[in-house]
N, C-alpha and C. Protein backbone atom coordinates (compact mmCIF):
# COMPACT_ATOMS: atom_id res chain seq x y z
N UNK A 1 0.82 -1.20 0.00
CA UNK A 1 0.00 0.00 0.00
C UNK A 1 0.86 1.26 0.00
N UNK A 2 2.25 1.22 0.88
CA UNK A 2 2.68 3.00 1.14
C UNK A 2 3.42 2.72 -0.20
N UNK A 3 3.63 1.65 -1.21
CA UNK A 3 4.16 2.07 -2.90
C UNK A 3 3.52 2.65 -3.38
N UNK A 4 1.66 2.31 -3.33
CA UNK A 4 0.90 2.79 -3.89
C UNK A 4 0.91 4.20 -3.73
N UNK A 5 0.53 4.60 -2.77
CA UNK A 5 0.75 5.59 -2.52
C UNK A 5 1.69 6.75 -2.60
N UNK A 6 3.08 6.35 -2.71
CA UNK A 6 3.95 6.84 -3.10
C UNK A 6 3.96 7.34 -4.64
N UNK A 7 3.74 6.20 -5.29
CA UNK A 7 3.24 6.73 -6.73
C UNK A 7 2.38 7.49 -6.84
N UNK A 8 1.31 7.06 -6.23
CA UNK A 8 0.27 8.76 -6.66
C UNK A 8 0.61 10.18 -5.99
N UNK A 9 1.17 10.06 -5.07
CA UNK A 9 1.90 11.20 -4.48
C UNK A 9 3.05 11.96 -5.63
N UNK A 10 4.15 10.80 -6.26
CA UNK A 10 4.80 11.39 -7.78
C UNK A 10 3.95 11.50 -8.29
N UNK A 11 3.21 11.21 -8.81
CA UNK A 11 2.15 11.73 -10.00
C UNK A 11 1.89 12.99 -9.78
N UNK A 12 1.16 12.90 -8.67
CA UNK A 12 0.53 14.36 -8.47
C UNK A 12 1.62 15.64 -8.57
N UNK A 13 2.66 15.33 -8.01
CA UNK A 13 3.78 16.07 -8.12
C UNK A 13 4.90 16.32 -9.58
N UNK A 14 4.27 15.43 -10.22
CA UNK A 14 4.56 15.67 -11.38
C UNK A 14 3.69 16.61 -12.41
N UNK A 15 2.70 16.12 -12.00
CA UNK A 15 1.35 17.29 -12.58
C UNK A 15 1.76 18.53 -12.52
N UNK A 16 1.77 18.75 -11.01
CA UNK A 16 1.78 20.19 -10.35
C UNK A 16 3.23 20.31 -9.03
N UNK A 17 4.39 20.35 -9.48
CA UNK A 17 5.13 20.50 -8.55
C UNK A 17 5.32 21.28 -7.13
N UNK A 18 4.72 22.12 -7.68
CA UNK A 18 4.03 23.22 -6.41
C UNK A 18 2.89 22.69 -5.32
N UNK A 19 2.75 21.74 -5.74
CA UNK A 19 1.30 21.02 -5.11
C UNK A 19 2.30 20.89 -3.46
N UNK A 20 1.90 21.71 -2.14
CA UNK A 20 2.43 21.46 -1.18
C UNK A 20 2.19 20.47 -0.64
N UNK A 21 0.81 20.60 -0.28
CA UNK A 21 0.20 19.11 0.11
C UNK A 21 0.40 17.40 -0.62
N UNK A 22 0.52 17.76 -1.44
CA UNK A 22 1.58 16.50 -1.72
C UNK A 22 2.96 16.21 -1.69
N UNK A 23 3.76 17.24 -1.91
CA UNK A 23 4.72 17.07 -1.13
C UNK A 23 5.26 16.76 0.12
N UNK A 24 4.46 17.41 1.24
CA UNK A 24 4.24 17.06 2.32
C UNK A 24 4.06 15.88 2.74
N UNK A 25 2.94 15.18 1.91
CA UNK A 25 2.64 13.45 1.78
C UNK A 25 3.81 12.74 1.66
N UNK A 26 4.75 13.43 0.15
CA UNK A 26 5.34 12.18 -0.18
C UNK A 26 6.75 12.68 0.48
N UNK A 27 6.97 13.57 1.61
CA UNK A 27 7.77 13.49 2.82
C UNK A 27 7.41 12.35 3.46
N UNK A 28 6.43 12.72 4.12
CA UNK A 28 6.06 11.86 5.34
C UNK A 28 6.07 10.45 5.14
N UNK A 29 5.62 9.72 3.81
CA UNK A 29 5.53 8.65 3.49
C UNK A 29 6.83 7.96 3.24
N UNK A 30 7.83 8.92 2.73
CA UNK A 30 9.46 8.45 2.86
C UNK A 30 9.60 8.41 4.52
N UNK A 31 9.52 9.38 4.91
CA UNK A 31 10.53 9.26 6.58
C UNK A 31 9.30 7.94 7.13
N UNK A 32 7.86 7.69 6.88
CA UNK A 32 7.41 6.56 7.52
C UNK A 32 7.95 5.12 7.66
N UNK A 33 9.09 5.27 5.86
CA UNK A 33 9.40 3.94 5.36
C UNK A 33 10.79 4.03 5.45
N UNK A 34 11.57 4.90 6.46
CA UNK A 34 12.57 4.57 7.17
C UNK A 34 13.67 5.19 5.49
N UNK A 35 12.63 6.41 4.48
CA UNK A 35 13.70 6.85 3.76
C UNK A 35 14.34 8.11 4.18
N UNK A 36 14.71 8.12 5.50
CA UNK A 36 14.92 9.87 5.74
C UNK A 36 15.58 10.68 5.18
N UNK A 37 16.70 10.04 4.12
CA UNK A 37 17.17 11.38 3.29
C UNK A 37 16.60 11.94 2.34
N UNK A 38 15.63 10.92 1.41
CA UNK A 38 14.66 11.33 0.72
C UNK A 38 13.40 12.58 1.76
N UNK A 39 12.95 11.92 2.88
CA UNK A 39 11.88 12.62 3.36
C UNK A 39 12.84 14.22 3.82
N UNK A 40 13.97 14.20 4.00
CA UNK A 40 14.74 15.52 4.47
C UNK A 40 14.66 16.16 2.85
N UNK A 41 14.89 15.73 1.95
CA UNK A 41 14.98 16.59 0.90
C UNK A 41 13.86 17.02 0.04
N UNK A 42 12.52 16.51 0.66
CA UNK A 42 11.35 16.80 0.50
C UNK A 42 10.72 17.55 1.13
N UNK A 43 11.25 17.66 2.36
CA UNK A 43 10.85 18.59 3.21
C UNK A 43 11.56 19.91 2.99
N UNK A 44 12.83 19.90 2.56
CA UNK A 44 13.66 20.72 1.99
C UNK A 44 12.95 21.47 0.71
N UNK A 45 12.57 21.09 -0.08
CA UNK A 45 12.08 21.31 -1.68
C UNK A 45 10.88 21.73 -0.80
N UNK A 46 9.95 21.71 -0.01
CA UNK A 46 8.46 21.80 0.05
C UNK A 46 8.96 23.64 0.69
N UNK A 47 9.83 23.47 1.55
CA UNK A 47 9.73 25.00 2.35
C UNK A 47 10.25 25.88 1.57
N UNK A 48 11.23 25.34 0.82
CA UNK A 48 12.20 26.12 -0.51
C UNK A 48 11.10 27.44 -1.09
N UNK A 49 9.67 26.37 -1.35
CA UNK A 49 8.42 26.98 -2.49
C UNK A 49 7.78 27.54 -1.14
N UNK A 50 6.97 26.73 -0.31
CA UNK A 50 6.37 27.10 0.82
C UNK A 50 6.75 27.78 2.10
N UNK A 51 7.13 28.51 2.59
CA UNK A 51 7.78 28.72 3.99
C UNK A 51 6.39 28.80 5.08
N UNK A 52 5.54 28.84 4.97
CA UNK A 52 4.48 28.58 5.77
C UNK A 52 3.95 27.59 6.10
N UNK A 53 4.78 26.12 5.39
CA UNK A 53 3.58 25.06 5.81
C UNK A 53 4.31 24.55 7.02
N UNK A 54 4.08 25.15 8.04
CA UNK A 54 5.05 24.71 9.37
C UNK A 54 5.32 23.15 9.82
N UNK A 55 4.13 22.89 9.31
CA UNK A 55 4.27 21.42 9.88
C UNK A 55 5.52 20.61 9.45
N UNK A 56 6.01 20.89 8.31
CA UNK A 56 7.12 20.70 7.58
C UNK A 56 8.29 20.57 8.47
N UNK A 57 8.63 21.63 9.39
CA UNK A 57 9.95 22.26 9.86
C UNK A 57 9.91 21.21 11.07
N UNK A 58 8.86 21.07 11.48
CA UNK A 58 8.73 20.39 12.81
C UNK A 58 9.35 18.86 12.53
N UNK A 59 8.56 18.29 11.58
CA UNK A 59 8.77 16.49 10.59
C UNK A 59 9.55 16.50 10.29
N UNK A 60 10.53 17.59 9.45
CA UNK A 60 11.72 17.35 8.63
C UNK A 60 12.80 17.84 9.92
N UNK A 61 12.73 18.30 11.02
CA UNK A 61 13.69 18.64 12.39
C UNK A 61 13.45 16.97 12.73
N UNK A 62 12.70 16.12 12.65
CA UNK A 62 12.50 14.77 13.32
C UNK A 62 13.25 14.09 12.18
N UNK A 63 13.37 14.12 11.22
CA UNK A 63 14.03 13.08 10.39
C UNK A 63 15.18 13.26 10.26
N UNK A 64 15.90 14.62 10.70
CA UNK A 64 17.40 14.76 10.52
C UNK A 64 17.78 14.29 12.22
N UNK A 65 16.80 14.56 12.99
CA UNK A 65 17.01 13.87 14.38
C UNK A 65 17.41 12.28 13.97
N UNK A 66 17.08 11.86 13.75
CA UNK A 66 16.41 10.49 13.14
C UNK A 66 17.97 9.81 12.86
N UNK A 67 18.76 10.89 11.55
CA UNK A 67 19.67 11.21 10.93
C UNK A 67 21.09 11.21 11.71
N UNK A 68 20.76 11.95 13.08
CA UNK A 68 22.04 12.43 13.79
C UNK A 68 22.26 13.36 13.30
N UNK A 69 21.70 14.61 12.37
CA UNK A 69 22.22 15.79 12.21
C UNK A 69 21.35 16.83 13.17
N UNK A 70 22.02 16.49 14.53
CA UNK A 70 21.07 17.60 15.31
C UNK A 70 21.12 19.11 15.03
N UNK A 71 22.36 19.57 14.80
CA UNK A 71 22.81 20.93 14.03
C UNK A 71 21.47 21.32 12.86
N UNK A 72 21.41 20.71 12.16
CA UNK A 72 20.42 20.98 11.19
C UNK A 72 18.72 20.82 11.83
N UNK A 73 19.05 19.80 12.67
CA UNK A 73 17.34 20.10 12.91
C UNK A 73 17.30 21.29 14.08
N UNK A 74 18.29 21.67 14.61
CA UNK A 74 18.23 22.89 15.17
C UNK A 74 17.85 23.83 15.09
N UNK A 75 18.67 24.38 13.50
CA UNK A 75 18.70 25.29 13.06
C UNK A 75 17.04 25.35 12.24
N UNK A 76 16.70 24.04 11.67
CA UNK A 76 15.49 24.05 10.71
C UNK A 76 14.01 24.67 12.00
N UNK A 77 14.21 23.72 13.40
CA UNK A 77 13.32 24.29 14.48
C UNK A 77 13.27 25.68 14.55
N UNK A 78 14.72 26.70 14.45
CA UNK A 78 14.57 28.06 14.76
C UNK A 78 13.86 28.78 13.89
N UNK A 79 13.87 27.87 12.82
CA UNK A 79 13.42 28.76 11.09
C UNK A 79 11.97 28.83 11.40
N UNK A 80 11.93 27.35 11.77
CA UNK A 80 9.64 26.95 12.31
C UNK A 80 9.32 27.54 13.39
N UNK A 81 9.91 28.25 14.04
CA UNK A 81 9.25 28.69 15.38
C UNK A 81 8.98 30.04 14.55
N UNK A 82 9.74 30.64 13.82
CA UNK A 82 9.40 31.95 13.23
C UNK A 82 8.90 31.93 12.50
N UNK A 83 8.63 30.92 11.47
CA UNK A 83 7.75 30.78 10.86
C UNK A 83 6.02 30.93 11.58
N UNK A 84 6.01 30.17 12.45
CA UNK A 84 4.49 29.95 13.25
C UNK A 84 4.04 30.92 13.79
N UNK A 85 5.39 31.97 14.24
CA UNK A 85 5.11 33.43 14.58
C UNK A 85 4.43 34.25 13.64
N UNK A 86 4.72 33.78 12.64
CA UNK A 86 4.13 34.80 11.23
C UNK A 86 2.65 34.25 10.53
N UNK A 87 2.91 33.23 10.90
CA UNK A 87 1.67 32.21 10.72
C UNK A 87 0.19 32.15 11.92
N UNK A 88 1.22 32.63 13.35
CA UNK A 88 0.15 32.71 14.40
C UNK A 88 -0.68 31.18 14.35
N UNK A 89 0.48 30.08 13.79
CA UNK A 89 0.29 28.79 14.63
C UNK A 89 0.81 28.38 15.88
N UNK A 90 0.33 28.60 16.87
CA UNK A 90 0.45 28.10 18.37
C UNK A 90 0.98 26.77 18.37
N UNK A 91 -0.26 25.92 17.82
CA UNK A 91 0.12 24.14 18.07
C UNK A 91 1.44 23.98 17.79
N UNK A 92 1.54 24.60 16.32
CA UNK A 92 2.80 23.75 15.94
C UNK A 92 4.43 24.58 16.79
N UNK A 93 4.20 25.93 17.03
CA UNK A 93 5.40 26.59 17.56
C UNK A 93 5.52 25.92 18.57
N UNK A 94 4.26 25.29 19.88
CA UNK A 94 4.45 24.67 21.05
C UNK A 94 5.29 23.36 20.08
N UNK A 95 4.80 22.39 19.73
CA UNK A 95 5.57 21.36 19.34
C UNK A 95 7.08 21.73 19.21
N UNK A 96 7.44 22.45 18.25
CA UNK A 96 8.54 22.57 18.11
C UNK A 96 9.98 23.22 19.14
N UNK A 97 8.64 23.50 20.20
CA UNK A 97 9.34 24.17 21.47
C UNK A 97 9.92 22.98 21.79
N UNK A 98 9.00 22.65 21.85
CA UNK A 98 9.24 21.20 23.00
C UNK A 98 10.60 20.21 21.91
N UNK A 99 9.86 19.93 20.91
CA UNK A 99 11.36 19.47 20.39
C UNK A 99 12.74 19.65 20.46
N UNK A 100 13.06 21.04 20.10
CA UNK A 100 14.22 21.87 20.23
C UNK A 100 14.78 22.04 22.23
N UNK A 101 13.43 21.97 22.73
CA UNK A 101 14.15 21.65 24.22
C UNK A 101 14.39 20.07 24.89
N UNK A 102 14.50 18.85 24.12
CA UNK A 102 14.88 17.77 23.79
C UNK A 102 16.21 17.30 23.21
N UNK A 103 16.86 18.80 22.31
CA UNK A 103 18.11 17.91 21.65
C UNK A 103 18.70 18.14 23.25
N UNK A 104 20.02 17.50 22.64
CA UNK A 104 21.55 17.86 23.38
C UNK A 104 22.07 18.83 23.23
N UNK A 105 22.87 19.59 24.45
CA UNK A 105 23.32 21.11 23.88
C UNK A 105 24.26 20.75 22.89
């Protein structure tokens, strides 16, 4: 099923590359299936176009966790907390609080 899915997620993204919400998908569906450099560079490409879809910064800070590049999900958390500021998303700035007060100094 997450092949299936994966393919219609390229499709769609082939259609319409800009399509966030599928990008977003076919993040999440890589880092689900244990592809995290793929899901980091999707998450990468999605904020590149999007800088508002916060949820992004939070998932793609977990897959470079994931990774051992805490440096980067550091830095990607500081980008999403300001982001959510501009966005006046609460949920997700709390999440990412809490993440970023989880790494190692």
């Amino acid at each position: 099923m997450a092949t299936n899915r994966l393919e219609i997620l390229k499709s769609m993204l082939a259609q319409d590359p800009n399509n966030s919400f599928a990008r977003y998908g076919l993040a999440t569906e890589y880092a689900n299936s244990g592809q995290l450099e793929d899901a980091v560079n999707e998450f990468h490409t999605l904020l590149e176009k999007d800088q508002t879809y916060v949820a992004a910064y939070y998932h793609g800070g977990q897959a470079l966790e994931k990774l051992g590049r805490i440096n980067e999900a550091r830095a990607l958390y500081e980008k999403g907390l300001d982001a959510c500021k501009s966005k006046g998303d609460l949920h997700t700035h709390s999440e990412i609080e809490r993440a970023l007060s989880l790494l190692p100094v």
